[in-house]
N, C-alpha and C. Protein backbone atom coordinates (compact mmCIF):
# COMPACT_ATOMS: atom_id res chain seq x y z
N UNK A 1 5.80 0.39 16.27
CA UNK A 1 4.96 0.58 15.09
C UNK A 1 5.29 -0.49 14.05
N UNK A 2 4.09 -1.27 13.50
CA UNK A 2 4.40 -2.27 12.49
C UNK A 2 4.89 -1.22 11.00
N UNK A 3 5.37 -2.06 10.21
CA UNK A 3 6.37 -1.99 8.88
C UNK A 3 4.44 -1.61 8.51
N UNK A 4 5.28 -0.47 6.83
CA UNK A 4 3.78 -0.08 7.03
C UNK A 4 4.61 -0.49 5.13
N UNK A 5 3.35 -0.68 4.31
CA UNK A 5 3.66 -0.79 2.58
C UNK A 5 2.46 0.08 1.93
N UNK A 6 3.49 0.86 0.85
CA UNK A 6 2.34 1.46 -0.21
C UNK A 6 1.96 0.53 -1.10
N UNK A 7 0.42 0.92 -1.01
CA UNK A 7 -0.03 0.29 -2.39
C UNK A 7 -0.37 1.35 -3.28
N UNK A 8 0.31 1.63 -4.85
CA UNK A 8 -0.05 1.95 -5.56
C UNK A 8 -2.00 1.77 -6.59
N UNK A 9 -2.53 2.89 -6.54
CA UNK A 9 -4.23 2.56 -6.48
C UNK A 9 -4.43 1.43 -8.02
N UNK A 10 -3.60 1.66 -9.21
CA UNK A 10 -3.50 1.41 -10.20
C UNK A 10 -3.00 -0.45 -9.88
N UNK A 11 -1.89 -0.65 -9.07
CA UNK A 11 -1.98 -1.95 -9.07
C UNK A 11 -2.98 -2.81 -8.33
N UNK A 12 -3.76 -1.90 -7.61
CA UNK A 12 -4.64 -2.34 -6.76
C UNK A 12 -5.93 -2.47 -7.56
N UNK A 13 -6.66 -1.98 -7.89
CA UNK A 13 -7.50 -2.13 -8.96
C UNK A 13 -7.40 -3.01 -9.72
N UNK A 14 -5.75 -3.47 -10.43
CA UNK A 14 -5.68 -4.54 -11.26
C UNK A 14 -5.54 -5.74 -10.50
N UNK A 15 -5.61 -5.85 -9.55
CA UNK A 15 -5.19 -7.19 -8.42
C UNK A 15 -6.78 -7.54 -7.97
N UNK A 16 -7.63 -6.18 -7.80
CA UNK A 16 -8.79 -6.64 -7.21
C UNK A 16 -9.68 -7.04 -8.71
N UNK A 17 -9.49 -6.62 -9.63
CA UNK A 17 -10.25 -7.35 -11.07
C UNK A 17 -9.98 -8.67 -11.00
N UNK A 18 -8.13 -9.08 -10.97
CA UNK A 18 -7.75 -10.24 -11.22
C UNK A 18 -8.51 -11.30 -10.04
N UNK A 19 -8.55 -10.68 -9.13
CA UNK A 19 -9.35 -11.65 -7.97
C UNK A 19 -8.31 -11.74 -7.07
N UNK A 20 -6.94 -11.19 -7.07
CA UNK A 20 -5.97 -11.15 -6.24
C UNK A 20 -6.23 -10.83 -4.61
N UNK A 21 -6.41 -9.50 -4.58
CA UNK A 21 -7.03 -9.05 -3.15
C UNK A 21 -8.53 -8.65 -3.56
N UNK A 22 -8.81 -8.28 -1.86
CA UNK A 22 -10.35 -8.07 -2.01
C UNK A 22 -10.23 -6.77 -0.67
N UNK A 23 -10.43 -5.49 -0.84
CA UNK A 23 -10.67 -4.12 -0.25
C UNK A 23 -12.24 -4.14 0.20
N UNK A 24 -12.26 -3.91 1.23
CA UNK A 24 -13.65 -3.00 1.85
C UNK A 24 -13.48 -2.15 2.97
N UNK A 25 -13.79 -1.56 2.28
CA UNK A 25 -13.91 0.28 3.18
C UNK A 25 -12.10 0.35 3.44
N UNK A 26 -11.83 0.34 5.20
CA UNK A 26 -10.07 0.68 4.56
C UNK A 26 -9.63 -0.71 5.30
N UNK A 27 -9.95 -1.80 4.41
CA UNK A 27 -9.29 -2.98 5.16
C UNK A 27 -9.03 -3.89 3.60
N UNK A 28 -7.52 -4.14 3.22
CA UNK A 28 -7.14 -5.03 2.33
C UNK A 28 -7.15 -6.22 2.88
N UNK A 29 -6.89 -7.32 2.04
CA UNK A 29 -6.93 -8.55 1.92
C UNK A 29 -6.27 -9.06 0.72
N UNK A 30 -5.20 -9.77 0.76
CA UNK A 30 -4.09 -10.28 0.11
C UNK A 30 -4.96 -12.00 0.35
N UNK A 31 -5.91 -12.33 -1.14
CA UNK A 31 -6.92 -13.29 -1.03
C UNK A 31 -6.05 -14.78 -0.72
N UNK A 32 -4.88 -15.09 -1.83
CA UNK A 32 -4.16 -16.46 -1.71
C UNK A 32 -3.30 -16.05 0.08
N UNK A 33 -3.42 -15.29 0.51
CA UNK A 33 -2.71 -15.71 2.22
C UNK A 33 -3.64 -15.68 3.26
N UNK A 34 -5.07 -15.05 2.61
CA UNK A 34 -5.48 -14.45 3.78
C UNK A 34 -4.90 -13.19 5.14
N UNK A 35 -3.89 -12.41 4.80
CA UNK A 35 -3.19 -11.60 5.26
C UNK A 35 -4.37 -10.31 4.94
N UNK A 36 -4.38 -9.56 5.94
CA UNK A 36 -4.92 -7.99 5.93
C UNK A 36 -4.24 -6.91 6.75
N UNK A 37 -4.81 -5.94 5.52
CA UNK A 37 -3.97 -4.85 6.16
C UNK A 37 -4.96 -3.34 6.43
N UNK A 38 -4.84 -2.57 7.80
CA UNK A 38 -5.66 -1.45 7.17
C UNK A 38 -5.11 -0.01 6.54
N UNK A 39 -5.82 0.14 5.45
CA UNK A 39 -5.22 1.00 4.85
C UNK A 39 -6.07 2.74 5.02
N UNK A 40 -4.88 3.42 4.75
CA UNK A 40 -5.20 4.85 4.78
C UNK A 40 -4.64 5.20 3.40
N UNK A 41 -5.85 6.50 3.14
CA UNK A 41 -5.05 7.03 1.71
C UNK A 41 -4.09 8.01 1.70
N UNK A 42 -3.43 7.63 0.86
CA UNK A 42 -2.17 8.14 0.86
C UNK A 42 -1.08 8.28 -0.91
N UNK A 43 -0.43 9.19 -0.67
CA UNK A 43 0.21 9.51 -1.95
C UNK A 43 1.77 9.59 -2.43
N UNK A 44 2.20 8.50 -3.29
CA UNK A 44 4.01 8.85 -3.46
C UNK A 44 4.34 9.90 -3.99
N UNK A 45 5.19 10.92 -3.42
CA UNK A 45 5.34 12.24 -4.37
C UNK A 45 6.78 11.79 -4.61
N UNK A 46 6.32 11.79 -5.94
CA UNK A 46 7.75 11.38 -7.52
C UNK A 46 8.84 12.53 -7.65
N UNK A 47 7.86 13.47 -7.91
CA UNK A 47 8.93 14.58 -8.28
C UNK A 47 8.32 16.00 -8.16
N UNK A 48 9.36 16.80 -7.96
CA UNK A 48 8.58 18.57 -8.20
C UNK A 48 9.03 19.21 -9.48
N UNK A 49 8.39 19.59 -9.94
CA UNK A 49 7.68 19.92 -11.33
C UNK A 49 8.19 21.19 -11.95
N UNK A 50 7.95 22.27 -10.87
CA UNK A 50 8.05 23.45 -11.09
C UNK A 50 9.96 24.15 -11.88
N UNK A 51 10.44 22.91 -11.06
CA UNK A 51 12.05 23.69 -10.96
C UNK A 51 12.52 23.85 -9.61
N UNK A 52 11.86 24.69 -8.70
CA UNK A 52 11.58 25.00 -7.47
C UNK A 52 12.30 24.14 -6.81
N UNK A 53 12.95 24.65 -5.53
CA UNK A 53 12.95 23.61 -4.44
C UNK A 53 12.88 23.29 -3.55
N UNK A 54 11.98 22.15 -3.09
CA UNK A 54 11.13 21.66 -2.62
C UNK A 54 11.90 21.52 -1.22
N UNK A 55 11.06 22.70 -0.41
CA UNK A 55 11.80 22.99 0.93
C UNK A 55 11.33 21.84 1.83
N UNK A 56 10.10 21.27 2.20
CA UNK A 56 9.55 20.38 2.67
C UNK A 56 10.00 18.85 2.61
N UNK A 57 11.04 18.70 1.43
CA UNK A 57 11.88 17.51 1.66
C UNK A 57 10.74 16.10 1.74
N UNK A 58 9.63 16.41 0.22
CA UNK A 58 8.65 15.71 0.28
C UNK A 58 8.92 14.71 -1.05
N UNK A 59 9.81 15.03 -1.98
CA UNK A 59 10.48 13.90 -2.99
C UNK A 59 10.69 12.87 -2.73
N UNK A 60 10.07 11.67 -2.89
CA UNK A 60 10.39 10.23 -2.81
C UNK A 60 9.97 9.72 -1.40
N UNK A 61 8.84 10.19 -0.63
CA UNK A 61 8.21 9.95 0.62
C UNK A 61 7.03 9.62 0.12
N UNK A 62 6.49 8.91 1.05
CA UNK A 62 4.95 8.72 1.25
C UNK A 62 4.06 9.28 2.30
N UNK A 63 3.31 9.95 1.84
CA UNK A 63 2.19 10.51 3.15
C UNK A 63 1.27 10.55 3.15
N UNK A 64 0.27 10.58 3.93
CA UNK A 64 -1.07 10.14 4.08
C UNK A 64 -1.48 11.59 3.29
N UNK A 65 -2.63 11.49 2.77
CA UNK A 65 -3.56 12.63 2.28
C UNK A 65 -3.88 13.40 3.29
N UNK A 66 -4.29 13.00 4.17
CA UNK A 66 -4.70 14.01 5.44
C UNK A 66 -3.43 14.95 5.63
N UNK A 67 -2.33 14.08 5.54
CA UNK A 67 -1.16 14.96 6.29
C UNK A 67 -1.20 16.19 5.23
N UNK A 68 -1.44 15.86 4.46
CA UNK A 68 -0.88 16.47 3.12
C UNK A 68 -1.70 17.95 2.97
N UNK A 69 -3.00 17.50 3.32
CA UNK A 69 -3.89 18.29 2.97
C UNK A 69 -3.86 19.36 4.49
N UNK A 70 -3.38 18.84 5.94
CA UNK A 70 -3.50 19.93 6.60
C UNK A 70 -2.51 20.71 6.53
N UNK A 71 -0.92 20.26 5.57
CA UNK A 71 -0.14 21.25 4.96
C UNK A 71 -0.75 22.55 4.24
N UNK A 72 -1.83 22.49 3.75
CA UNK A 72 -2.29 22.81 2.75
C UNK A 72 -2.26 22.41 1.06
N UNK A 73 -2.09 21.38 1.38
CA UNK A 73 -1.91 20.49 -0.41
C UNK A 73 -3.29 20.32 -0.79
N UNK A 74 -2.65 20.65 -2.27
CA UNK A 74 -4.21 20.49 -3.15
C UNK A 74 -4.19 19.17 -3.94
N UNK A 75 -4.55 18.24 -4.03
CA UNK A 75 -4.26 16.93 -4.44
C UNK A 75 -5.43 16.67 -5.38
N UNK A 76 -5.04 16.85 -7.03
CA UNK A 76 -5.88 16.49 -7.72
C UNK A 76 -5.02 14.47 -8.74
N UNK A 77 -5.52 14.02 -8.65
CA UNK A 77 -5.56 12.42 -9.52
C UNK A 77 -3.86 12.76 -9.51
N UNK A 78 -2.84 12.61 -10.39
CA UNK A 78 -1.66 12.69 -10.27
C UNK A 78 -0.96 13.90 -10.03
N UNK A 79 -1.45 15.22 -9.72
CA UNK A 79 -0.76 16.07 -9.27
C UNK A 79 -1.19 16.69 -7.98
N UNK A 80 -0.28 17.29 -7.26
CA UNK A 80 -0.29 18.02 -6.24
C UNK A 80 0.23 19.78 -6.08
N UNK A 81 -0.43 20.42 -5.40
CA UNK A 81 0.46 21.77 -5.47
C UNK A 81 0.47 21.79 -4.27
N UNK A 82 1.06 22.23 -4.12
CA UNK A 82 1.56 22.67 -2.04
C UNK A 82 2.49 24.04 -2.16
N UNK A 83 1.74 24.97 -2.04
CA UNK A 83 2.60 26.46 -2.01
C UNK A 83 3.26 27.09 -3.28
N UNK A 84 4.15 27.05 -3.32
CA UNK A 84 4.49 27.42 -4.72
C UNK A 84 4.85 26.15 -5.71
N UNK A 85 4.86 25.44 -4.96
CA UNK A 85 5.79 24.09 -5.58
C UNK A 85 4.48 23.09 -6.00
N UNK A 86 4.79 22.66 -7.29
CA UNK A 86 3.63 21.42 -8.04
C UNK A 86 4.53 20.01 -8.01
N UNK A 87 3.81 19.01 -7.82
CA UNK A 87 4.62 17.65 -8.04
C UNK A 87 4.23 16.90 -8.48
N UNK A 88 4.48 15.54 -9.35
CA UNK A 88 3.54 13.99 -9.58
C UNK A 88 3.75 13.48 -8.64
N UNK A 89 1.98 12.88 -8.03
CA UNK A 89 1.95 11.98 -7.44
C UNK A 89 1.64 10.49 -7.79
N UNK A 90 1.55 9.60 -7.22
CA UNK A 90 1.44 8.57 -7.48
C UNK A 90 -0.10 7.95 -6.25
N UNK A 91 -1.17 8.13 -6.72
CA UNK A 91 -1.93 7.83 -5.45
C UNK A 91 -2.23 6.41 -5.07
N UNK A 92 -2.59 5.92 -4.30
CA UNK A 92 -2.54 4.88 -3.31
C UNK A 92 -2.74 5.04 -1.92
N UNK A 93 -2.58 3.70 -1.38
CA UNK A 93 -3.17 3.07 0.27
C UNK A 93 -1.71 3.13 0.60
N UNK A 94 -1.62 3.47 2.09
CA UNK A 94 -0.49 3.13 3.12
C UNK A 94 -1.32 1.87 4.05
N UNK A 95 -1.30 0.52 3.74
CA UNK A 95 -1.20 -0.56 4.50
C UNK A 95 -0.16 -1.28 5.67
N UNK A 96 -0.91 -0.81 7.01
CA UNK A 96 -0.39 -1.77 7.52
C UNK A 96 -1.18 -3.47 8.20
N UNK A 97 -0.25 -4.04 8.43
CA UNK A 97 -0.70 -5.70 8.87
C UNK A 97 -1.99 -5.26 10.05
N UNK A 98 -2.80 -6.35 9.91
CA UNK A 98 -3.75 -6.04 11.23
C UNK A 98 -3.29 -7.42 12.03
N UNK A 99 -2.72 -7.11 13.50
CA UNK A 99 -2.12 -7.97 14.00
C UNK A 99 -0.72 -8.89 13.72
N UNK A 100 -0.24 -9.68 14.59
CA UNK A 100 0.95 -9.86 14.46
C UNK A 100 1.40 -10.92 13.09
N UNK A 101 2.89 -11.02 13.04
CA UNK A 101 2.86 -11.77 11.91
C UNK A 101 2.03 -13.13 12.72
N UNK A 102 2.64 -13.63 13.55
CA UNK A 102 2.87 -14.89 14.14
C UNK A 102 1.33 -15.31 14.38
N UNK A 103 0.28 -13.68 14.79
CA UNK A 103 -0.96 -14.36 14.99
C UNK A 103 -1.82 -14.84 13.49
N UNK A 104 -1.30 -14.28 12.45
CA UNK A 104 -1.44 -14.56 11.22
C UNK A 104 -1.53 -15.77 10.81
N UNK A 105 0.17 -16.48 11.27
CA UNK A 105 0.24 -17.88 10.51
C UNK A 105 -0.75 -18.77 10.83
N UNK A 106 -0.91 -18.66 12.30
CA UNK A 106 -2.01 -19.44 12.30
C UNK A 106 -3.66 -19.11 12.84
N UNK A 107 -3.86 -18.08 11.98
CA UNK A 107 -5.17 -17.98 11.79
C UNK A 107 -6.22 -19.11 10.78
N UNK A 108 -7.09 -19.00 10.99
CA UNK A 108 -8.08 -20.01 10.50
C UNK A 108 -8.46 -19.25 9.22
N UNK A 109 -8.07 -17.62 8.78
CA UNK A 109 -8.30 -17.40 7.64
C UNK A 109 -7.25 -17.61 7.14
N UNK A 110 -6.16 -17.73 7.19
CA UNK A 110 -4.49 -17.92 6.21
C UNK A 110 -5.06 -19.47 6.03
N UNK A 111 -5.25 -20.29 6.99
CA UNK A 111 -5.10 -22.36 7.11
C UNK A 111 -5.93 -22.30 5.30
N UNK A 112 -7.32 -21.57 5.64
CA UNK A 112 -8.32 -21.72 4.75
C UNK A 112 -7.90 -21.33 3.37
N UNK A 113 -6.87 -20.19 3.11
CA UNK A 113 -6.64 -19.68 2.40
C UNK A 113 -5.31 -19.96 1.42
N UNK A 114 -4.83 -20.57 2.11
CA UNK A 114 -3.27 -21.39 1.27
C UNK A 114 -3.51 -23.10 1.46
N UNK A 115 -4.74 -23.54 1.51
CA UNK A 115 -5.32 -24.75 1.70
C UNK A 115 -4.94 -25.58 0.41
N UNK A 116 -5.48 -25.01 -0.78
CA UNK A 116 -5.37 -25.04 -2.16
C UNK A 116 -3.58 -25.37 -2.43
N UNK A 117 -2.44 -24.44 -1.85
CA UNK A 117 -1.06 -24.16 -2.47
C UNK A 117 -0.16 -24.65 -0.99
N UNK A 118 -0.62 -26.26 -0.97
CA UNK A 118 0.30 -26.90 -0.06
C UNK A 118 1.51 -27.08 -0.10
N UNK A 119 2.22 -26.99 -1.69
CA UNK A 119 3.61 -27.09 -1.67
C UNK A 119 3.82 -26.05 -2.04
N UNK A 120 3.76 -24.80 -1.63
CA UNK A 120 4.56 -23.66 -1.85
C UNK A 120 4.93 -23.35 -0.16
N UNK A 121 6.09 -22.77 -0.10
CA UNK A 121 6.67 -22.65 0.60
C UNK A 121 6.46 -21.32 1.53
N UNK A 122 6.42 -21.44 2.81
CA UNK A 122 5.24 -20.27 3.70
C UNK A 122 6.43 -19.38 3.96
N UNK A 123 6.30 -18.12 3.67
CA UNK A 123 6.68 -16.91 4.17
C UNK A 123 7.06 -16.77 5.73
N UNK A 124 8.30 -16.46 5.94
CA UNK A 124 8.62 -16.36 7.46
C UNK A 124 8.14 -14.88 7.90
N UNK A 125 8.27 -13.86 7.54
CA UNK A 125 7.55 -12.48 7.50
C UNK A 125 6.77 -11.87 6.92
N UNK A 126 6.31 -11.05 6.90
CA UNK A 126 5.48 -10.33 6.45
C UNK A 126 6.05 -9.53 4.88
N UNK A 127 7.29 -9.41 5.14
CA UNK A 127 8.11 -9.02 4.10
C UNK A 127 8.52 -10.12 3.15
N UNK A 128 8.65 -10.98 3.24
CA UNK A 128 8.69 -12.36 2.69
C UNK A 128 6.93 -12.76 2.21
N UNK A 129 6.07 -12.31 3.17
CA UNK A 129 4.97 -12.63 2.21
C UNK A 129 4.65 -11.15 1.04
N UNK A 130 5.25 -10.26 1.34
CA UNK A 130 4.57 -9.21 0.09
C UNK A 130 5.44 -9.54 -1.01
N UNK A 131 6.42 -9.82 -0.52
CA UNK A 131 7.90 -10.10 -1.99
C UNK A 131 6.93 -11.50 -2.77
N UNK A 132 6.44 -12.00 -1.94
CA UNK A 132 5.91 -13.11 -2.64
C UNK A 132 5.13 -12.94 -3.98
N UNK A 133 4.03 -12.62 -2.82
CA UNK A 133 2.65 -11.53 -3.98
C UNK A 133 3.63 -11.40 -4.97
N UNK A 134 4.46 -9.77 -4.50
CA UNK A 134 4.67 -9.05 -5.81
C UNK A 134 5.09 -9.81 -6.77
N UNK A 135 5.86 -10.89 -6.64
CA UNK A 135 6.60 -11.94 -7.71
C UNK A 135 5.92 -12.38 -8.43
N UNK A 136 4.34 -12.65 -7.65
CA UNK A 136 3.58 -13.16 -8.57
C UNK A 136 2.53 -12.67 -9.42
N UNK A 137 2.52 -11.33 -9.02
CA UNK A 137 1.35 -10.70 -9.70
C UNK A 137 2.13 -9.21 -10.47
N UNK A 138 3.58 -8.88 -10.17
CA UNK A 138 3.68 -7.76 -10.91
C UNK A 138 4.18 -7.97 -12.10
């Protein structure tokens, strides 16, 4: 299974205004690499709320909405309830890469796409290219 990354929806929105990435339907695009990823929705649960404790061992995980919801979670914009227990979430995409790193580098959409930023220095992973991004846009 490839390395999978949350995207928070709030930085995503501000990345796709800035012209950073470009989303359609569930497929990102990280625009200066040409890198994509497909994404599912999905939610960081921060904390539980109630006091309660949180038997499900769902604090500081990420999970898809679906999962969430055939728990029985009720997932409204930043909160969640799941049984007795309420939490903040944090909503967002679970992205992973579509295809390998290696078939990436040399794709004809990355060549096209870092065409412009010849002296910056190319990412050996995939993890090395998101650290990048983030450096530059958070």
């Amino acid at each position: 299974m490839s390395n999978r990354v949350f995207f928070p929806q709030l930085a995503l929105d501000t990345w796709m205004v800035d012209g950073k990435v470009d989303m359609v339907q569930d497929e990102l695009t990280i625009l200066a690499e040409g890198r994509r990823y497909r994404l599912e929705e999905s939610v960081r649960v921060v904390a539980e709320v109630t006091g309660a404790e949180c038997l499900r061992g769902l604090v500081g995980k990420v999970k898809s909405r679906a999962a969430l919801q055939e728990l029985g979670a009720e997932l409204m914009e930043q909160s969640m309830i799941l049984g007795e227990n309420a939490y903040d979430v944090v909503p967002g995409w679970t992205g992973a890469p579509i295809g390998a790193f290696e078939e990436h580098i040399s794709s004809q959409a990355r060549i096209a796409a870092r065409a412009s930023r010849t002296n910056e220095a190319d990412p050996a992973t995939d993890e090395a290219l998101l650290a990048q991004f983030l450096l530059e846009n958070m």
